[in-house]
C-alpha atoms as a PDB file:
ATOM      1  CA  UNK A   1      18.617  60.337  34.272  1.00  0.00           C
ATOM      2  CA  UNK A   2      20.937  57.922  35.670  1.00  0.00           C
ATOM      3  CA  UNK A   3      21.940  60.152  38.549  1.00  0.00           C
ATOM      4  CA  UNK A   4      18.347  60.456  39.750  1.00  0.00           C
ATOM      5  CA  UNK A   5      17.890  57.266  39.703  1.00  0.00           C
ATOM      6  CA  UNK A   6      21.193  56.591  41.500  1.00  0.00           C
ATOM      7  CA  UNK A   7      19.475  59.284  43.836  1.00  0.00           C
ATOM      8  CA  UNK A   8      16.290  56.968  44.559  1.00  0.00           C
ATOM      9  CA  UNK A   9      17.795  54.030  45.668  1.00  0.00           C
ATOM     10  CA  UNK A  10      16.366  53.661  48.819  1.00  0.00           C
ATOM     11  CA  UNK A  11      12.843  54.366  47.334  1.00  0.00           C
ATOM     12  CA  UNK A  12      13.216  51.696  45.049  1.00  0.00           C
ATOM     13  CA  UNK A  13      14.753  49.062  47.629  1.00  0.00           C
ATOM     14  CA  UNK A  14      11.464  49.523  49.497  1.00  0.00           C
ATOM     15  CA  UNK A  15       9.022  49.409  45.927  1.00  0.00           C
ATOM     16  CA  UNK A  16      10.944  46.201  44.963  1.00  0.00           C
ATOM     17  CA  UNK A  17      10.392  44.671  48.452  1.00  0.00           C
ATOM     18  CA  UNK A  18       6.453  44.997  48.210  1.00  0.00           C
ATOM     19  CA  UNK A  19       6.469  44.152  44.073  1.00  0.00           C
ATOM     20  CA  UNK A  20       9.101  41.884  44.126  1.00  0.00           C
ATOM     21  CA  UNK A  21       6.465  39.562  42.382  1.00  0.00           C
ATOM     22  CA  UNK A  22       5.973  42.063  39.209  1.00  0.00           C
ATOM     23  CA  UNK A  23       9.654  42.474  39.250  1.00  0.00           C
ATOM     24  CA  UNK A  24      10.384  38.518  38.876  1.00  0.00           C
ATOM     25  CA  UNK A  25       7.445  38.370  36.095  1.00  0.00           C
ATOM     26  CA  UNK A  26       9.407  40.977  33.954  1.00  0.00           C
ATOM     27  CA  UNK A  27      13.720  39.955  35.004  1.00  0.00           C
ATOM     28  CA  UNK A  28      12.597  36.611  35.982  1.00  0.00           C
ATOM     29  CA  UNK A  29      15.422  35.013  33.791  1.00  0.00           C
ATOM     30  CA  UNK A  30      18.862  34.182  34.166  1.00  0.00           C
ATOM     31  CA  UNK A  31      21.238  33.004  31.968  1.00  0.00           C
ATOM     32  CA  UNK A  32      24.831  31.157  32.670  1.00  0.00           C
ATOM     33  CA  UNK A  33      27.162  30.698  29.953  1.00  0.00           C
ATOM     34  CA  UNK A  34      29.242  27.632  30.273  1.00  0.00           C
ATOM     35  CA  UNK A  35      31.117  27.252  27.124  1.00  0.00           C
ATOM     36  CA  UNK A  36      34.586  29.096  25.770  1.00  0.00           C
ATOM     37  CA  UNK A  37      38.052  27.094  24.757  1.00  0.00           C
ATOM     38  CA  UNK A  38      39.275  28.046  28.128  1.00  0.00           C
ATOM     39  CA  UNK A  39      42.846  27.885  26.480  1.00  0.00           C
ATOM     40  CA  UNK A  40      44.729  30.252  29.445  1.00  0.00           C
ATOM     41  CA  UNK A  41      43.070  28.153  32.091  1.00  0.00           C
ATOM     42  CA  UNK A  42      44.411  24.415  31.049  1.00  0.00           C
ATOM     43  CA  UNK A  43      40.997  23.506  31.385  1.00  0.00           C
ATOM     44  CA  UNK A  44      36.963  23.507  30.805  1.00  0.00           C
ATOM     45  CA  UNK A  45      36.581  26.577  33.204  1.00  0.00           C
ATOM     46  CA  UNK A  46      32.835  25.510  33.704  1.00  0.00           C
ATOM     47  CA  UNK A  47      34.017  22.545  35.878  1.00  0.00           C
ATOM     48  CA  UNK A  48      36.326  24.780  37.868  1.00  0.00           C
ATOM     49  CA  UNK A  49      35.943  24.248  41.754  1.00  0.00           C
ATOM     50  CA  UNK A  50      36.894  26.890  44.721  1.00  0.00           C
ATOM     51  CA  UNK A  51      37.678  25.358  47.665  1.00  0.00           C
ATOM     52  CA  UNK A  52      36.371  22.343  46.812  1.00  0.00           C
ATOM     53  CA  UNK A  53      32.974  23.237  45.910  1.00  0.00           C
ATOM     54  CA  UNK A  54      32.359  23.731  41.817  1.00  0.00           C
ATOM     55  CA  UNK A  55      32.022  27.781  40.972  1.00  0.00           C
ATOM     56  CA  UNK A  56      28.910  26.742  39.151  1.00  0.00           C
ATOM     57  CA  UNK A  57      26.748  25.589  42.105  1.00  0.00           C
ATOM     58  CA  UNK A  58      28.214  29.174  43.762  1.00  0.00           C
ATOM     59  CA  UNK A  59      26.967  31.617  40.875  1.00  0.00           C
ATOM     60  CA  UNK A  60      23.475  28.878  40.662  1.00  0.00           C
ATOM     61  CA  UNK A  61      23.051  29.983  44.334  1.00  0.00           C
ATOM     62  CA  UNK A  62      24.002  33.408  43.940  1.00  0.00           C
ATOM     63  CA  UNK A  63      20.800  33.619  41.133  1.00  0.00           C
ATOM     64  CA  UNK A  64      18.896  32.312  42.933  1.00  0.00           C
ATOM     65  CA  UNK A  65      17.891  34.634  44.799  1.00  0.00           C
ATOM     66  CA  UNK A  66      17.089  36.856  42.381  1.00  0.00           C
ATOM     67  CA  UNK A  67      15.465  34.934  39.262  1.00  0.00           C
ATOM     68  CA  UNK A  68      12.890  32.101  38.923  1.00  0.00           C
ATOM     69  CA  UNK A  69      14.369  30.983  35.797  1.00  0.00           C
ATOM     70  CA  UNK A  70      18.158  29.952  35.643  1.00  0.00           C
ATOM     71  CA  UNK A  71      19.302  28.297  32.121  1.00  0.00           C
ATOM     72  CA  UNK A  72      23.142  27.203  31.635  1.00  0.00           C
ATOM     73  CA  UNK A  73      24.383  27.044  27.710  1.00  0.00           C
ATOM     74  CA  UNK A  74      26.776  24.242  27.728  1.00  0.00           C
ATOM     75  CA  UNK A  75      27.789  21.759  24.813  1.00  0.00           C
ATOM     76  CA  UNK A  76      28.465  19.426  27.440  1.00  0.00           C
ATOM     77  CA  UNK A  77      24.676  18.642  28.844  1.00  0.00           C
ATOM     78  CA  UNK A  78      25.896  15.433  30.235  1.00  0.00           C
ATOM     79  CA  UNK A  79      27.867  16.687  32.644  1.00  0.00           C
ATOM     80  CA  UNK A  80      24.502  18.479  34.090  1.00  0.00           C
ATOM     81  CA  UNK A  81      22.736  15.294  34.609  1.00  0.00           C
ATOM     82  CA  UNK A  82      22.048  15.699  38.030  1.00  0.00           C
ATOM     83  CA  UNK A  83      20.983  19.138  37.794  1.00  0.00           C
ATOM     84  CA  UNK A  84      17.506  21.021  37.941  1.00  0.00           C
ATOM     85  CA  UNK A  85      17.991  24.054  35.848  1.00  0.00           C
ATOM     86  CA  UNK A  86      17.550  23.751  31.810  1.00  0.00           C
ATOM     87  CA  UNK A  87      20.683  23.142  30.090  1.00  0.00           C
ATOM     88  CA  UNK A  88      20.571  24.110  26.149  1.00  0.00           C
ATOM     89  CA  UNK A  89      23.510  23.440  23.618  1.00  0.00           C
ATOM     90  CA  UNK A  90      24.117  26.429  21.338  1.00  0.00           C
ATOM     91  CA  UNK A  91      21.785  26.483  18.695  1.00  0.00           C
ATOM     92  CA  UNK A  92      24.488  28.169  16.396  1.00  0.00           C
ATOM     93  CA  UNK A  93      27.951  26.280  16.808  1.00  0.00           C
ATOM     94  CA  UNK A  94      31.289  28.295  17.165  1.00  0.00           C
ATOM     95  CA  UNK A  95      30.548  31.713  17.247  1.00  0.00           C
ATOM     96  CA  UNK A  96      31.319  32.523  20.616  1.00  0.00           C
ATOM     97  CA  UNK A  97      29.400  34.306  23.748  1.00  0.00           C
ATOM     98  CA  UNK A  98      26.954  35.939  21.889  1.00  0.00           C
ATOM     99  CA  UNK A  99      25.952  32.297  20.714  1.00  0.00           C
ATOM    100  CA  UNK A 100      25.126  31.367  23.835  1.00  0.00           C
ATOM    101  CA  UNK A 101      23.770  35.086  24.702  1.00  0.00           C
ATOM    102  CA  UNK A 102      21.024  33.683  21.860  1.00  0.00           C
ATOM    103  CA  UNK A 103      20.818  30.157  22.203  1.00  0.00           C
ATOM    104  CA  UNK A 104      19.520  31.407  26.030  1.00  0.00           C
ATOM    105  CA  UNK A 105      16.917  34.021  24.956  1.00  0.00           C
ATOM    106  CA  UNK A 106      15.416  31.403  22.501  1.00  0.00           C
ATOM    107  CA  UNK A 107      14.445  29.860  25.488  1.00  0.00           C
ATOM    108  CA  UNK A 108      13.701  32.264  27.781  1.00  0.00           C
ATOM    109  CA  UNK A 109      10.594  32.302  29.438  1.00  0.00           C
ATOM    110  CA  UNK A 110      10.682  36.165  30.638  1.00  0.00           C
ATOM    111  CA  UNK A 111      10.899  39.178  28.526  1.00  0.00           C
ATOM    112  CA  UNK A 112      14.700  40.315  30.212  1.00  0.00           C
ATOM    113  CA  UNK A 113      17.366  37.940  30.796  1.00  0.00           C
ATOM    114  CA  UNK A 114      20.753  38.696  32.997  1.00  0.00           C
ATOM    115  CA  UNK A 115      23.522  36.976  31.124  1.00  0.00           C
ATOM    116  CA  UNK A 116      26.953  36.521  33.864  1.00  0.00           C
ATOM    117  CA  UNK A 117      29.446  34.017  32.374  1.00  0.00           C
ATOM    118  CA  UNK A 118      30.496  30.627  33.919  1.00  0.00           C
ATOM    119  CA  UNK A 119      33.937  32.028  35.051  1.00  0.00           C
ATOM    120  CA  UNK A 120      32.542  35.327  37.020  1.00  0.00           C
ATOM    121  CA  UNK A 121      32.538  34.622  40.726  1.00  0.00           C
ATOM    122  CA  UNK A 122      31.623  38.183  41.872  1.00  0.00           C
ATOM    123  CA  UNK A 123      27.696  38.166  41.432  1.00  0.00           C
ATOM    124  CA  UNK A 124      26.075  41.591  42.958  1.00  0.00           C
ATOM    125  CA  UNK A 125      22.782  41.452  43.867  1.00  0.00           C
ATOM    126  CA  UNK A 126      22.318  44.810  44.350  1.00  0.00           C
ATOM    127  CA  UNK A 127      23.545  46.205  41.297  1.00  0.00           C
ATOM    128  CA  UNK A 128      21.228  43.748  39.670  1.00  0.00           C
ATOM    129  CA  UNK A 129      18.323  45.375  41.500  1.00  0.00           C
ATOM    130  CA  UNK A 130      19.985  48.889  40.342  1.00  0.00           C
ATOM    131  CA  UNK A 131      19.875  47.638  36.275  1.00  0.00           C
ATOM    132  CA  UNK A 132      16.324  46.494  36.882  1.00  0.00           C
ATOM    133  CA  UNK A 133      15.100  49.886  38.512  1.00  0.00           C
ATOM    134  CA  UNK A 134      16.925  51.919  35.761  1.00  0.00           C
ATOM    135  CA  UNK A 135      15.442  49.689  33.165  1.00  0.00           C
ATOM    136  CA  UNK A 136      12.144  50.176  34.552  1.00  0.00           C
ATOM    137  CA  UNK A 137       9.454  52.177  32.650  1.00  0.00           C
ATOM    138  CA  UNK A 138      12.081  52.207  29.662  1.00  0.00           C
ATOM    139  CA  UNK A 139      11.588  49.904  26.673  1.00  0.00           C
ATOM    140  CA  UNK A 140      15.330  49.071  25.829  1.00  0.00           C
ATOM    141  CA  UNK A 141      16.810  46.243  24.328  1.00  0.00           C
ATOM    142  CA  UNK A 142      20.071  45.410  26.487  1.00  0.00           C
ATOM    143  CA  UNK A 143      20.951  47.141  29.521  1.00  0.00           C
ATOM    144  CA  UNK A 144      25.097  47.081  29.951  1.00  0.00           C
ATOM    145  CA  UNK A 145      27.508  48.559  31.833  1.00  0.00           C
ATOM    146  CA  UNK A 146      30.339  51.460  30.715  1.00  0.00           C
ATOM    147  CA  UNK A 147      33.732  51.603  31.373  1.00  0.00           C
ATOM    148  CA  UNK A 148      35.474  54.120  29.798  1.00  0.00           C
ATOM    149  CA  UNK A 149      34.829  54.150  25.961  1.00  0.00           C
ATOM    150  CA  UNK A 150      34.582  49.793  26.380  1.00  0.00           C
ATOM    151  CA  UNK A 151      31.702  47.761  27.521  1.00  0.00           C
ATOM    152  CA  UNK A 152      30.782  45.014  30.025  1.00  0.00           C
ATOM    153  CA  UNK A 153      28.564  43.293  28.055  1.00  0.00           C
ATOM    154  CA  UNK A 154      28.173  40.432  31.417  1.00  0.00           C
ATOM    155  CA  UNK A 155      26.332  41.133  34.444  1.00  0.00           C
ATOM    156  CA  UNK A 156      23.675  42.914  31.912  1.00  0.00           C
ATOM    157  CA  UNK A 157      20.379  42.285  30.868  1.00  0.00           C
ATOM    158  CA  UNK A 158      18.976  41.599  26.879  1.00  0.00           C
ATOM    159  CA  UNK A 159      15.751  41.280  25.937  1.00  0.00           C
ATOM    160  CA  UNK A 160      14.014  38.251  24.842  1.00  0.00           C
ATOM    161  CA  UNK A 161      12.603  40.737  21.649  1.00  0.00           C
ATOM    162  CA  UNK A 162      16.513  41.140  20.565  1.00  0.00           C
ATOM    163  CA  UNK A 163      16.976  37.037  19.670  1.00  0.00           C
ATOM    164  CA  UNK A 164      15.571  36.686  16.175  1.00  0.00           C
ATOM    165  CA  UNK A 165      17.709  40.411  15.125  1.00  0.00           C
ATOM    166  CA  UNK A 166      20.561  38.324  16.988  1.00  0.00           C
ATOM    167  CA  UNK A 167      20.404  35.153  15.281  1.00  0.00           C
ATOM    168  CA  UNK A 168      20.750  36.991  11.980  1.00  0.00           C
ATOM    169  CA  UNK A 169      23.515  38.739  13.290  1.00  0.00           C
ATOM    170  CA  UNK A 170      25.078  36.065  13.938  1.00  0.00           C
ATOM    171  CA  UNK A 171      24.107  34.061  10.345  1.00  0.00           C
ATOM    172  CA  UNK A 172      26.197  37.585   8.505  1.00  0.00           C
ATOM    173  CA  UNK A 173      29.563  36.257  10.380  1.00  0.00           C
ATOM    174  CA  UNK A 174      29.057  39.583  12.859  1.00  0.00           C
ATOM    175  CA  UNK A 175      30.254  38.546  16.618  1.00  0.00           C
ATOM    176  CA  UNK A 176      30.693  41.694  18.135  1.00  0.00           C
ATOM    177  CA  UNK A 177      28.635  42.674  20.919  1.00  0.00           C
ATOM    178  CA  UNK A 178      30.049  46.089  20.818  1.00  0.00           C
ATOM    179  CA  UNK A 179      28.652  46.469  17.691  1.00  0.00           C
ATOM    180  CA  UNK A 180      25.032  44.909  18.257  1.00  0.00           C
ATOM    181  CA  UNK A 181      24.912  47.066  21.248  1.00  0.00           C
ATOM    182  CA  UNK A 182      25.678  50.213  19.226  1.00  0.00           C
ATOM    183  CA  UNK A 183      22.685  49.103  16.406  1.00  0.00           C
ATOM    184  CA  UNK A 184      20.043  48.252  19.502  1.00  0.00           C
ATOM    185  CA  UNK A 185      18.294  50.570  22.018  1.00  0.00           C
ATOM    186  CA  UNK A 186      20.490  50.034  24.438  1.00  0.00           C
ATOM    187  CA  UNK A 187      21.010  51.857  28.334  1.00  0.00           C
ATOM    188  CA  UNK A 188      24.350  52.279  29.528  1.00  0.00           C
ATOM    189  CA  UNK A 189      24.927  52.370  33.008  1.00  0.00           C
ATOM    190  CA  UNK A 190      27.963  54.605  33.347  1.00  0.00           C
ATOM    191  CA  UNK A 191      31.228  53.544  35.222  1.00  0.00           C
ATOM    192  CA  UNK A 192      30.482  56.231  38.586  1.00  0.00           C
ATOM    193  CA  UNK A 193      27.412  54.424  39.195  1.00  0.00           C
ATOM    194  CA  UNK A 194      28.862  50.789  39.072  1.00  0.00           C
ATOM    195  CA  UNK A 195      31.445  51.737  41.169  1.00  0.00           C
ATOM    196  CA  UNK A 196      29.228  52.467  44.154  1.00  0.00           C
ATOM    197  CA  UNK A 197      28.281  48.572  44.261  1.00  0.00           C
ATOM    198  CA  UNK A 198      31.662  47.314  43.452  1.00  0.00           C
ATOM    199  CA  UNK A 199      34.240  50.317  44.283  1.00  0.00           C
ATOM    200  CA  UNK A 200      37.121  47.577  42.120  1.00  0.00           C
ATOM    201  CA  UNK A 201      34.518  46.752  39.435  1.00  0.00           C
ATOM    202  CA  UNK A 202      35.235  42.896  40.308  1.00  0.00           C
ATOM    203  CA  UNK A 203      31.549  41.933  39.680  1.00  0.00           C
ATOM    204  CA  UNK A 204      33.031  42.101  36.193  1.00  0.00           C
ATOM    205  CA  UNK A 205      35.919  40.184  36.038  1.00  0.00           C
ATOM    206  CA  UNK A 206      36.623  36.440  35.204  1.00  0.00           C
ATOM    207  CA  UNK A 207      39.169  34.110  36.597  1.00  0.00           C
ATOM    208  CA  UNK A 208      41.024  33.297  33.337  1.00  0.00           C
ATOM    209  CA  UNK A 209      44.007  31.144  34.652  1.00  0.00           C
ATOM    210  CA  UNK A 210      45.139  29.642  37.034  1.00  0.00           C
ATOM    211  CA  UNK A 211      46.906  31.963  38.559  1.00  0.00           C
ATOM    212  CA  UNK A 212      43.708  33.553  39.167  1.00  0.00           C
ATOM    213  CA  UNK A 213      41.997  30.587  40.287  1.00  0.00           C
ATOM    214  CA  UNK A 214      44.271  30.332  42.511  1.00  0.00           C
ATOM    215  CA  UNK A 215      44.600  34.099  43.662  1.00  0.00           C
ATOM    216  CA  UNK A 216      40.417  33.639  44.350  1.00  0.00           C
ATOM    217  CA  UNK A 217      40.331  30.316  46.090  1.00  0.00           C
ATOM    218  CA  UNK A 218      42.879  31.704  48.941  1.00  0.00           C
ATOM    219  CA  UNK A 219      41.565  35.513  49.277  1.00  0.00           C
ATOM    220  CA  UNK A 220      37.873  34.558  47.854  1.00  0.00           C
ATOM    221  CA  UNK A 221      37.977  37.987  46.503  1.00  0.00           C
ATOM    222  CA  UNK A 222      39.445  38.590  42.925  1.00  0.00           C
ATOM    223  CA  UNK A 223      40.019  42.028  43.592  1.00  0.00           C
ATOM    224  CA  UNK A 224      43.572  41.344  44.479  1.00  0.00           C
ATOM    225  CA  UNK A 225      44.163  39.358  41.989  1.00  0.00           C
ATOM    226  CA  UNK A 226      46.405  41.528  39.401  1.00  0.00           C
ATOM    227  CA  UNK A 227      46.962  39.039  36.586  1.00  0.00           C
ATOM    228  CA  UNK A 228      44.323  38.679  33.620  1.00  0.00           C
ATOM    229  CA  UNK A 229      40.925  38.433  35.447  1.00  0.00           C
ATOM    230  CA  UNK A 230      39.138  40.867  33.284  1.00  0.00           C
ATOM    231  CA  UNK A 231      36.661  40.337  30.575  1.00  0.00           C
END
């Protein structure tokens, strides 16, 4: 199925140029999330700044050209006073990304959500458009990407529908998105067809320290970046 689809790019490209509208209704969500101890990187990674300019406002941009909706989870709100997109607090303290995955689809106004982490510089827009067209006509619950026998479970879509089984995930002491992922109807995109969009599979990785904060800012490409900028 996959490999069809992978098949009918250019089709698609052309169908989401004239529908782009219908597209936006459905995906029209995005969600950044902005918290994490940030322990390797010294600091609160979702003030970090590349070359001056704060990562943040570069993966806002980046979104927006693709959704109508961007929300950032952050337990610091204050420090978004000056900015236009909704900023929600998790709704269930301390229980790490998948918190904020459903502290975001609370709040969601469209039915699919892309979740991409405060720390993840390498934002493809074209594998976005891929997820959506393999997502279309299917009703899943998460759409993720494969790497080997582990997931990427950033740069993926969840469904709006998959927040109340979440919360109560969540309320059990369960944290694992692996896990949820396995119990949901989810689509996994498998690694080959990743790798056409991003040959290093850098749309995935995070700059963790500052060592790769550093590798970034000077080649503004983590792919050569060797240390721990994975997820």
């Amino acid at each position: 199925m996959l490999g069809k689809i992978g098949d009918l790019r250019p089709q698609f490209f052309l169908y989401y140029k004239l529908n782009k509208g219908d597209y936006m209704k459905k995906f029209g969500t995005a969600i950044i999330l902005a918290g994490g101890k940030s322990s390797r990187m010294g600091f609160d990674k979702q003030f970090v700044k590349v070359n001056k300019k704060r990562l943040m406002d570069s993966i806002i941009a980046k979104l927006e050209e693709e959704f109508e909706e961007i929300i950032i989870v952050s337990n610091k709100p204050e420090e978004y006073s000056q900015y236009s997109q909704r900023i929600l607090p998790d709704k269930i303290k301390d229980v790490g990304p998948l918190g904020g995955i459903y502290t975001g689809l609370m709040e969601a106004k469209f039915k699919y959500s892309f979740i991409i982490a405060c720390d993840m510089p390498n934002i493809n827009v074209d594998y976005i458009k891929y997820m959506k067209d393999a997502m279309e006509n299917k009703s899943v619950d998460i759409c993720i990407t494969k790497i080997g026998d582990n997931i990427e479970p950033f740069h993926g879509f969840y469904s709006k529908e998959t927040a109340e089984y979440i919360g109560k995930y969540l309320l059990k002491g369960r944290r694992k998105i692996k896990d949820l992922a396995e119990e949901l109807n989810t689509l996994y995109i498998e690694e080959e067809f990743a790798r056409k969009y991003s040959p290093e599979l850098i749309i995935f990785e995070n700059l963790n320290t500052q060592k790769d904060l550093k590798c970034f800012s000077k080649s503004l490409s983590a792919s050569k970046c060797n240390s721990s900028i994975k997820t």
